[in-house]
C-alpha atoms as a PDB file:
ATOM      1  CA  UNK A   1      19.946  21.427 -10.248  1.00  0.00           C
ATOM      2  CA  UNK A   2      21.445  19.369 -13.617  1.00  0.00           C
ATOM      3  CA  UNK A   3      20.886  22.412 -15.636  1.00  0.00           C
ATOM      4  CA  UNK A   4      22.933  24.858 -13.323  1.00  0.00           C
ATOM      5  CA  UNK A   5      25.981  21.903 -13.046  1.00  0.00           C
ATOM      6  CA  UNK A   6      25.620  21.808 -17.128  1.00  0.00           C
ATOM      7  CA  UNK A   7      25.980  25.420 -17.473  1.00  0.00           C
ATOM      8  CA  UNK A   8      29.091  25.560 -15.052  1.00  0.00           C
ATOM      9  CA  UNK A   9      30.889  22.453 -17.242  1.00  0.00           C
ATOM     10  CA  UNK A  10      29.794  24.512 -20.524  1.00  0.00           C
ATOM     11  CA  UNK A  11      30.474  27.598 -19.368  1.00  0.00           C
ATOM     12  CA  UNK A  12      32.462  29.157 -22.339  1.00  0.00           C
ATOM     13  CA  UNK A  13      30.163  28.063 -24.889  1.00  0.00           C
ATOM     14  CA  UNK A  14      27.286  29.443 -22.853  1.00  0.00           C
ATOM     15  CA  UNK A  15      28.942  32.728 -22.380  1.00  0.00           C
ATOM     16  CA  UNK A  16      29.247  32.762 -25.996  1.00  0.00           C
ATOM     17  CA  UNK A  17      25.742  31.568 -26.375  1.00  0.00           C
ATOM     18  CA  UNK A  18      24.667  34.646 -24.553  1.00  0.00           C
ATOM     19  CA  UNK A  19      26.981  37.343 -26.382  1.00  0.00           C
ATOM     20  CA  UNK A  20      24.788  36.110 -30.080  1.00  0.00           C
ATOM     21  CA  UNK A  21      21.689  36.657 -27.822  1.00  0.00           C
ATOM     22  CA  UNK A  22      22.669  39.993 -26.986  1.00  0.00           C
ATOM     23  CA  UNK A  23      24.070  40.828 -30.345  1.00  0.00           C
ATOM     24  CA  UNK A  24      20.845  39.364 -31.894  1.00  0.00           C
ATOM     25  CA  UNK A  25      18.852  41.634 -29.475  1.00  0.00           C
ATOM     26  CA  UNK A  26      20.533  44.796 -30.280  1.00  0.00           C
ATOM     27  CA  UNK A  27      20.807  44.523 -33.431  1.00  0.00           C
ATOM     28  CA  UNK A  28      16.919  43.971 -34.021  1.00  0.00           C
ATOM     29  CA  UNK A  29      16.321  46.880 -31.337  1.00  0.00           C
ATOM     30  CA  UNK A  30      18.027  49.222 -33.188  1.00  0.00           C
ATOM     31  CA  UNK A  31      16.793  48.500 -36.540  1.00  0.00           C
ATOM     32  CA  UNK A  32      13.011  48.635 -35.563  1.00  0.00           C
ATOM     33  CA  UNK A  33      13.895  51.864 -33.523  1.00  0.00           C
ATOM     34  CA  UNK A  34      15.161  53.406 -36.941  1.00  0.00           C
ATOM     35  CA  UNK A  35      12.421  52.009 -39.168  1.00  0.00           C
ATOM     36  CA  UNK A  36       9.425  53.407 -36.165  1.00  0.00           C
ATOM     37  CA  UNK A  37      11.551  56.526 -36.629  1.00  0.00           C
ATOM     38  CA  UNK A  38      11.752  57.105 -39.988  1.00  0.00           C
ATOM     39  CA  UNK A  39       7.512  56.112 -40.164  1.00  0.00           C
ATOM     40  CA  UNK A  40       7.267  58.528 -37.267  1.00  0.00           C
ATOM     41  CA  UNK A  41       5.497  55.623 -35.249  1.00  0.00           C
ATOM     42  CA  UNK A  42       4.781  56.470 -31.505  1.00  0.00           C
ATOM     43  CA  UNK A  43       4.547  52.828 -30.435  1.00  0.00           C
ATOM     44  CA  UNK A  44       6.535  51.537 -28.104  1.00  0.00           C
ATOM     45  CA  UNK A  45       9.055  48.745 -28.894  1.00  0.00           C
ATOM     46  CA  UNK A  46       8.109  46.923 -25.831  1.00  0.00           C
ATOM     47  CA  UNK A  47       5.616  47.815 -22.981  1.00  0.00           C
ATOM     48  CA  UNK A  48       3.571  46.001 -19.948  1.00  0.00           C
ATOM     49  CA  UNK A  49       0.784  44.614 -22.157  1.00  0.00           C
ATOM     50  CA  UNK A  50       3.675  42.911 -24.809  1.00  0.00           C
ATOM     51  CA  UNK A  51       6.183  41.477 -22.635  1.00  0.00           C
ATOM     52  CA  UNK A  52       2.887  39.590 -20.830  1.00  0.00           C
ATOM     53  CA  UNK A  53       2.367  37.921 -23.845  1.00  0.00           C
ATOM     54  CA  UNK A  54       6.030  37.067 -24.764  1.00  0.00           C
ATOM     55  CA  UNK A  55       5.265  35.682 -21.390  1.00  0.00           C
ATOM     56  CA  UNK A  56       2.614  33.125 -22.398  1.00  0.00           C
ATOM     57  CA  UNK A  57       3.624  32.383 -25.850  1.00  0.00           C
ATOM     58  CA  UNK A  58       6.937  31.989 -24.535  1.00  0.00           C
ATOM     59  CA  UNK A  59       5.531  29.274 -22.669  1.00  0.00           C
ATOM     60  CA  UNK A  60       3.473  27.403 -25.465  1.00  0.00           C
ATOM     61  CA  UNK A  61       6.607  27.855 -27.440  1.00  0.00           C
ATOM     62  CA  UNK A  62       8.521  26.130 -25.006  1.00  0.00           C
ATOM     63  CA  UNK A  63       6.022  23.481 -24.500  1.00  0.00           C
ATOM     64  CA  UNK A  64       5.795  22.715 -28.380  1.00  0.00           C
ATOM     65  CA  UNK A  65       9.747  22.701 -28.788  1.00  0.00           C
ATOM     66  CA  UNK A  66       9.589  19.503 -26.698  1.00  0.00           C
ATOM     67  CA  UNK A  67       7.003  17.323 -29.282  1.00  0.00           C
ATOM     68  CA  UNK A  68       9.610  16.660 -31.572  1.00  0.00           C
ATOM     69  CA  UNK A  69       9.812  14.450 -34.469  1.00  0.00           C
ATOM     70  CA  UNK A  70      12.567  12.853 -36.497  1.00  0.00           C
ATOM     71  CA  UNK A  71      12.642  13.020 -39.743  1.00  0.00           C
ATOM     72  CA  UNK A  72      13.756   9.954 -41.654  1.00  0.00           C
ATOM     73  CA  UNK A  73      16.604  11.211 -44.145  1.00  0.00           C
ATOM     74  CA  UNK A  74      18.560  13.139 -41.115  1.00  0.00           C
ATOM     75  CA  UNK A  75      20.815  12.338 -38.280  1.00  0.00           C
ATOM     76  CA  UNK A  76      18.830  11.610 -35.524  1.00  0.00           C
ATOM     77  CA  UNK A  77      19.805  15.073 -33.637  1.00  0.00           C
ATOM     78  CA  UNK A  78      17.695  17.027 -36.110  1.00  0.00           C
ATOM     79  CA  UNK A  79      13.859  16.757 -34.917  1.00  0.00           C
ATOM     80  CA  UNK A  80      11.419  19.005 -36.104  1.00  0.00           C
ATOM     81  CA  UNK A  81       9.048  20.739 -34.333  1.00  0.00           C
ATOM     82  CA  UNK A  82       6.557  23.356 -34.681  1.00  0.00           C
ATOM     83  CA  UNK A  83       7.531  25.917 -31.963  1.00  0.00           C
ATOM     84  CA  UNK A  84       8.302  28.641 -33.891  1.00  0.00           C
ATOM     85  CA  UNK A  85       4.665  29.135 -34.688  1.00  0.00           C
ATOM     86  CA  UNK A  86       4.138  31.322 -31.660  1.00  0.00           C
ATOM     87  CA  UNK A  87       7.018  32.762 -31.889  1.00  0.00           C
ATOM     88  CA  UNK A  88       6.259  34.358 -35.439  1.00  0.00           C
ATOM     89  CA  UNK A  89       2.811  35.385 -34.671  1.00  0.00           C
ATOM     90  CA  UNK A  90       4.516  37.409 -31.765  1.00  0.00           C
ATOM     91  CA  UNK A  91       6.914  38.867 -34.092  1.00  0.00           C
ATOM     92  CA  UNK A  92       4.051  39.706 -36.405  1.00  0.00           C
ATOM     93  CA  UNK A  93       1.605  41.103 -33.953  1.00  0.00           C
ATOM     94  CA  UNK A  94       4.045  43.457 -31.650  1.00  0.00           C
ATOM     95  CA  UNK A  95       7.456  43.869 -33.901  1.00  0.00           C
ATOM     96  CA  UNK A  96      11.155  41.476 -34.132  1.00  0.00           C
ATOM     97  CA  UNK A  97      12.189  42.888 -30.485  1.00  0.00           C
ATOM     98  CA  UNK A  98       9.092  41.152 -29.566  1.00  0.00           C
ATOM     99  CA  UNK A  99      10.065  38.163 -31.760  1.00  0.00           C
ATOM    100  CA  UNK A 100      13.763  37.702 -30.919  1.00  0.00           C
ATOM    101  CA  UNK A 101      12.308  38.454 -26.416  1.00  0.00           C
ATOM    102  CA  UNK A 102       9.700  34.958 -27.087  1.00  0.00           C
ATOM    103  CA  UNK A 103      12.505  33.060 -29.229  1.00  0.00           C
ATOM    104  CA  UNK A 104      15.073  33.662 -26.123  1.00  0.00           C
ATOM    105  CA  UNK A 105      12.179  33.296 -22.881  1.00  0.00           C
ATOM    106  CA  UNK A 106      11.364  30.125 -24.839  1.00  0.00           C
ATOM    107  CA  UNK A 107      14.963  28.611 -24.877  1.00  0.00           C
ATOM    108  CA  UNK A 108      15.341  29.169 -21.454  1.00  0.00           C
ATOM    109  CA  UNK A 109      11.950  27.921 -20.633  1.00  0.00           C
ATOM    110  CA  UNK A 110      12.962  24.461 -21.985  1.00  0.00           C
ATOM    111  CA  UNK A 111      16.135  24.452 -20.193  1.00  0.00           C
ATOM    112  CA  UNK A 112      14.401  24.934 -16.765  1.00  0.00           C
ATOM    113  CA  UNK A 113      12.316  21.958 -17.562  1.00  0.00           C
ATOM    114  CA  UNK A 114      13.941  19.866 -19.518  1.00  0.00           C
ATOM    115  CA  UNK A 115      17.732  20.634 -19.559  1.00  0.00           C
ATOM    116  CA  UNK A 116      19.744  19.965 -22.217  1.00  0.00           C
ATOM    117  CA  UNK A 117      20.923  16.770 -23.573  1.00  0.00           C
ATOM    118  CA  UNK A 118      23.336  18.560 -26.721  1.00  0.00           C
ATOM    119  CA  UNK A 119      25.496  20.759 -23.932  1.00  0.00           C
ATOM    120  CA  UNK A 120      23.368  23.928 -25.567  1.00  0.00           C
ATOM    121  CA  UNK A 121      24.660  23.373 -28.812  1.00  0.00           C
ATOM    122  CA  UNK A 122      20.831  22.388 -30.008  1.00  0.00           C
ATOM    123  CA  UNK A 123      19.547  25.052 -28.121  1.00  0.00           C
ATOM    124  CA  UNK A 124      21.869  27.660 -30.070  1.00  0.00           C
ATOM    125  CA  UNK A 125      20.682  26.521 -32.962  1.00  0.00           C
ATOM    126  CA  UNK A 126      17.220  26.462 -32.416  1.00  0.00           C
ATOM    127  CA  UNK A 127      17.470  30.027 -31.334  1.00  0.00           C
ATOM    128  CA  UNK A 128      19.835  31.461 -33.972  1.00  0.00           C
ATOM    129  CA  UNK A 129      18.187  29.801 -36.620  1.00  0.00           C
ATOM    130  CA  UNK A 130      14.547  30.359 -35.394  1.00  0.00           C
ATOM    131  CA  UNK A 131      15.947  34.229 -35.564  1.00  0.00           C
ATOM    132  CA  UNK A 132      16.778  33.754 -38.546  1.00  0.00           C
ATOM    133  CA  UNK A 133      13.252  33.116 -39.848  1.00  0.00           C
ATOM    134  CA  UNK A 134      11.958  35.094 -37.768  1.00  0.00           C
ATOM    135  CA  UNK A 135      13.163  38.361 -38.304  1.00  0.00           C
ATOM    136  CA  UNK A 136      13.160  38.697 -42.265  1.00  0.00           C
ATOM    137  CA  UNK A 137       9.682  38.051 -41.952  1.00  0.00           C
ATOM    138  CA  UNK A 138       9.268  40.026 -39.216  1.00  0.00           C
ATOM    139  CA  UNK A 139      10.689  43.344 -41.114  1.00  0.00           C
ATOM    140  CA  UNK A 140       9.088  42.997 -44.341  1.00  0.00           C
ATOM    141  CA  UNK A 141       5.758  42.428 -42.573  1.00  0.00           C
ATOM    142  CA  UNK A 142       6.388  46.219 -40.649  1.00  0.00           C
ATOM    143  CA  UNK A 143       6.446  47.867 -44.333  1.00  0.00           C
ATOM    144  CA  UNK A 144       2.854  46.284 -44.483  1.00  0.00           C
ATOM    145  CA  UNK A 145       0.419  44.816 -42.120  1.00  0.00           C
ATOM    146  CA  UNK A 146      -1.259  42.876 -44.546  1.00  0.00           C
ATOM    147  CA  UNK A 147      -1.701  39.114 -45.527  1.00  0.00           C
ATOM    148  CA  UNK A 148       0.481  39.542 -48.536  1.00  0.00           C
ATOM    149  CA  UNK A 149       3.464  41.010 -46.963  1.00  0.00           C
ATOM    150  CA  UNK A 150       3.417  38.373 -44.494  1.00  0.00           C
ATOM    151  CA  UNK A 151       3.241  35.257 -46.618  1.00  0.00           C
ATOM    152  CA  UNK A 152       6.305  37.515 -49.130  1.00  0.00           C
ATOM    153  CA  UNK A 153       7.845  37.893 -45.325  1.00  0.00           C
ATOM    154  CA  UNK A 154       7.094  34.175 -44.539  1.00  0.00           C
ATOM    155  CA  UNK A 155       8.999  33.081 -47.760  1.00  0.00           C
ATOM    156  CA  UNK A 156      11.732  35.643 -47.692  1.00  0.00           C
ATOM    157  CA  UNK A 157      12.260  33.776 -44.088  1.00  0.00           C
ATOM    158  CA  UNK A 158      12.337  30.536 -44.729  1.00  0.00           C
ATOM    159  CA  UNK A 159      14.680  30.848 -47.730  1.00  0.00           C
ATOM    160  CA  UNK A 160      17.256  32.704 -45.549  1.00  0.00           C
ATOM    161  CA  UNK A 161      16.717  30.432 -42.407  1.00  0.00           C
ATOM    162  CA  UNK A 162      17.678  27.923 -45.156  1.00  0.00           C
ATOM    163  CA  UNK A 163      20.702  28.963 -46.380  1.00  0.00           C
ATOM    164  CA  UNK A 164      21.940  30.611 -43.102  1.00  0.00           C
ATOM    165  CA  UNK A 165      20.825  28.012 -40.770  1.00  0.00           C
ATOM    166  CA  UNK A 166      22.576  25.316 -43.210  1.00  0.00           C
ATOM    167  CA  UNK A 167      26.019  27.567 -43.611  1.00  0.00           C
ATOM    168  CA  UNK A 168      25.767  27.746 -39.592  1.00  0.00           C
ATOM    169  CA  UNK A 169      25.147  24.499 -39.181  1.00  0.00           C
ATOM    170  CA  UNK A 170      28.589  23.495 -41.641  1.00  0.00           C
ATOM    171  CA  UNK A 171      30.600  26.036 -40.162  1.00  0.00           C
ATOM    172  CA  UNK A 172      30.005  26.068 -36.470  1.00  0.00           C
ATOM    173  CA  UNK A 173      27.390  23.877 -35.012  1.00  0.00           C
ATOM    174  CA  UNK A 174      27.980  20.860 -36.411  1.00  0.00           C
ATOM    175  CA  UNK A 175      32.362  21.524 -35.265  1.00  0.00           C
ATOM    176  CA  UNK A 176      31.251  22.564 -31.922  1.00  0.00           C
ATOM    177  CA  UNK A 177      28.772  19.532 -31.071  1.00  0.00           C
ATOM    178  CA  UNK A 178      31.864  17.391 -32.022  1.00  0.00           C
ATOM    179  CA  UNK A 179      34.458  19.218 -29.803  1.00  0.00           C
ATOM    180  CA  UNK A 180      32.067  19.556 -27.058  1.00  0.00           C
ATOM    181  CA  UNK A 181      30.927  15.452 -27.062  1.00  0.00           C
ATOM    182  CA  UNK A 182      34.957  14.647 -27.680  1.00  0.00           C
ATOM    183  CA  UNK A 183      33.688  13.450 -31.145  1.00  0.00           C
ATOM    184  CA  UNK A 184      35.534  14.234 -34.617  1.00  0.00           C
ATOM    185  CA  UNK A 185      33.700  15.356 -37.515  1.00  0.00           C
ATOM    186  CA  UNK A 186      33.436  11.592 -38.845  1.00  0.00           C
ATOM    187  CA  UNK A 187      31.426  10.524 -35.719  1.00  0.00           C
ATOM    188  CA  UNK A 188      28.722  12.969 -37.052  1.00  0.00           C
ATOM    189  CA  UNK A 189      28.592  12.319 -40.708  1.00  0.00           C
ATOM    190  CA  UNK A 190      28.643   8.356 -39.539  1.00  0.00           C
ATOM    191  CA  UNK A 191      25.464   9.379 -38.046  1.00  0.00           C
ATOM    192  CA  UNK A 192      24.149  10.984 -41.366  1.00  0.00           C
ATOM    193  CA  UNK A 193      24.881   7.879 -43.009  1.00  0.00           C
ATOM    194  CA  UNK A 194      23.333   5.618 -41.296  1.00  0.00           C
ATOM    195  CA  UNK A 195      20.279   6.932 -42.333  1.00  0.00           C
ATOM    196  CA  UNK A 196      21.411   7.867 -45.946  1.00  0.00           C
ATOM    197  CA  UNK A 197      24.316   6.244 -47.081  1.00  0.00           C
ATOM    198  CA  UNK A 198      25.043   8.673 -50.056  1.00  0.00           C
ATOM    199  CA  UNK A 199      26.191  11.307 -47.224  1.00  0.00           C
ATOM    200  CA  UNK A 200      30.286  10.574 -47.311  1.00  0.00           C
ATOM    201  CA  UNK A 201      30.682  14.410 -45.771  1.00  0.00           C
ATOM    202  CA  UNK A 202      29.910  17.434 -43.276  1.00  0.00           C
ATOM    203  CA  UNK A 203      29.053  19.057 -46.895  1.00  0.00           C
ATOM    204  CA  UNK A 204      27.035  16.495 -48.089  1.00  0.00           C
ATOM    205  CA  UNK A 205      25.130  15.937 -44.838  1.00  0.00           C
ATOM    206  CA  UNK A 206      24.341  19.861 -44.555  1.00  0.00           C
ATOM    207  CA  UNK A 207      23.154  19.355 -47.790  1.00  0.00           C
ATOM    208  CA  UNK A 208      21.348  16.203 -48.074  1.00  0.00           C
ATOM    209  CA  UNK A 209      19.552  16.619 -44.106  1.00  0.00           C
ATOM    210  CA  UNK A 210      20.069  20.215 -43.076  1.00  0.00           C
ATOM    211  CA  UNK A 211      18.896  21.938 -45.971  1.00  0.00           C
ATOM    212  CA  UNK A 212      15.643  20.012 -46.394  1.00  0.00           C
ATOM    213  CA  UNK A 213      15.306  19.737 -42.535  1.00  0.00           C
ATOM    214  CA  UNK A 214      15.186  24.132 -42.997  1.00  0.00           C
ATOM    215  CA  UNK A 215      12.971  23.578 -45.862  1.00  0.00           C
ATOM    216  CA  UNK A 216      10.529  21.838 -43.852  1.00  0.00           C
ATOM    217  CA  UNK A 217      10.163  23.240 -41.021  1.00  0.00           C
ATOM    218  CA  UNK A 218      10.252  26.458 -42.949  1.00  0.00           C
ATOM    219  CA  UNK A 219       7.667  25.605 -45.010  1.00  0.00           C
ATOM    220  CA  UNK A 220       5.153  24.038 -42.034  1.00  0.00           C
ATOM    221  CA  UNK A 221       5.901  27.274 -39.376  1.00  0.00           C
ATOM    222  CA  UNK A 222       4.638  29.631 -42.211  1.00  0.00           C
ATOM    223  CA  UNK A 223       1.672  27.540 -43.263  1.00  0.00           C
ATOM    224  CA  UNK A 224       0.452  27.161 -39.962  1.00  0.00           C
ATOM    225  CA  UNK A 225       1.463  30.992 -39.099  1.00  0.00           C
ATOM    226  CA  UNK A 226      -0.231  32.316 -41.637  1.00  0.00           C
ATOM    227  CA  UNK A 227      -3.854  30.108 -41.253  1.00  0.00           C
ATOM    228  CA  UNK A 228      -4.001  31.046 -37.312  1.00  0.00           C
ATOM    229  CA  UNK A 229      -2.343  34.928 -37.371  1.00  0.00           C
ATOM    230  CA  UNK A 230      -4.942  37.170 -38.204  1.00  0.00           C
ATOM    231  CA  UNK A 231      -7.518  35.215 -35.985  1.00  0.00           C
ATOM    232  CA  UNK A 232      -5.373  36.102 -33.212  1.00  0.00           C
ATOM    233  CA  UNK A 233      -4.072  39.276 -34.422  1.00  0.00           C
ATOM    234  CA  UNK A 234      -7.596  40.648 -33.636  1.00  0.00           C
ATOM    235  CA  UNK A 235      -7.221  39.616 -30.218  1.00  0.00           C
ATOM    236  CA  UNK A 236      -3.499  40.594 -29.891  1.00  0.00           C
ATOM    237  CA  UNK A 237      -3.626  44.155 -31.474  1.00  0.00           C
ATOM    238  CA  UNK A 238      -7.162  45.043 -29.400  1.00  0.00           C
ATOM    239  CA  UNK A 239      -5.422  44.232 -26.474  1.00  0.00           C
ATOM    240  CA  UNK A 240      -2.533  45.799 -26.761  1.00  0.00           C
ATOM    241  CA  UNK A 241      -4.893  48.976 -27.741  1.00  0.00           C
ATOM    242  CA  UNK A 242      -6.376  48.454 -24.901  1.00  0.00           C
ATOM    243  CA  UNK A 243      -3.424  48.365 -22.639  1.00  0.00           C
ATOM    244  CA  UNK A 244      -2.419  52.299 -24.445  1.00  0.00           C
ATOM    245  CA  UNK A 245      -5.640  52.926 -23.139  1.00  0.00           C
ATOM    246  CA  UNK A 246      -5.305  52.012 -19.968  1.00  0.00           C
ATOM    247  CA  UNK A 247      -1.952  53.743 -19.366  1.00  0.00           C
ATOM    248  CA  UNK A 248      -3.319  57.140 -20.853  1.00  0.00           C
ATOM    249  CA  UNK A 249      -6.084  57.193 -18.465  1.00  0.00           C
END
């Protein structure tokens, strides 16, 4: 399989692709094991009923992560797309864990299908910086289930994907998609100015594409997040009630 040959030729960067998984994981574990704690919540991080629907949203995630569209002030390796959407309602219905489980199934989802075409380096990023929207909004939401702590979640979010995601993409992203492709860092901002000449520099282009790329995609993910969660909340949380249920009886 091309993905399996791509993984062996990458395989440094994938083993460290894998350590910020992990590190992502268990940091989020233990921080929504300490906040159930301190609430004295008796629900379960992760059970049967949840990781069947990291399953499936996992796999409209995946599915939406491949209708991608460029945007016309940025390079043409930053597309926008809208899979994040299930990924958040996940992470507001059954907790980050949850989140950061769909976020990761996803990646690897697309990979089986579709392989990778930026040696993982666009994969990384979509997964780190999808966290990183992700998870703000995911614990401010747990202080509150309500619509108001998820649209102050949702903005709290997407201002911190926005700076992180753009520092991340300056500091190591943008340097490692060079050194992998054999590419200096000129190669990449020629790219950025193709499309807007007044980008002369990795600084500029962060700021001129990447931040508004976050922006965007920021701003769309929470719109549509918020409209469609608490529709399918119902269904989520009943089911999930249901699945306690079950395992009681």
């Amino acid at each position: 399989m091309k993905i399996i040959q791509t993984v062996l030729e990458n395989s440094l960067f994938v083993a460290q692709f894998m350590a910020i998984v992990f590190i992502i994981f268990a940091s989020s574990y233990a921080i929504e094991k300490k906040f159930n704690t301190i609430n004295s919540s008796r629900e379960r991080i992760l059970n049967t009923k949840k990781i069947v629907v990291i399953g499936l949203f996992s796999a409209i995630s995946s599915v939406l992560m491949m209708i991608e569209m460029p945007l016309p002030f940025a390079p043409p390796f930053y597309k926008i797309d809208l899979s994040e959407v299930p990924v958040l309602i996940v992470t507001f219905a059954y907790g980050p864990v949850a989140g950061v489980l769909t976020e990761f199934c996803k990646i690897v989802l697309k990979l089986i299908f579709r392989s990778t075409n930026t040696a993982f380096v666009g994969e990384l990023a979509n997964f780190v910086v999808g966290c990183s929207l992700i998870l703000p909004a995911g614990f401010i939401y747990l202080f509150n289930r309500n619509k108001h702590y998820a649209i102050i979640g949702c903005v709290a979010g997407t201002l911190f994907m926005t700076v992180f995601g753009s520092a991340f993409n300056a500091i190591y992203l943008l340097p490692k998609f060079a050194q992998l492709y054999g590419m200096s860092l000129d190669n990449i901002v020629a790219m950025g100015s193709s499309v807007n000449p007044a980008i002369n520099s990795i600084q500029i282009l962060v700021l001129f594409a990447t931040v508004p790329f976050n922006v965007i995609k920021g701003v769309f993910v929470s719109g549509i997040t918020v409209l469609l969660y608490k529709k399918l909340s119902i269904i989520l949380r009943s089911q999930g009630k249901s699945a306690v249920r079950a395992g009681v009886n």
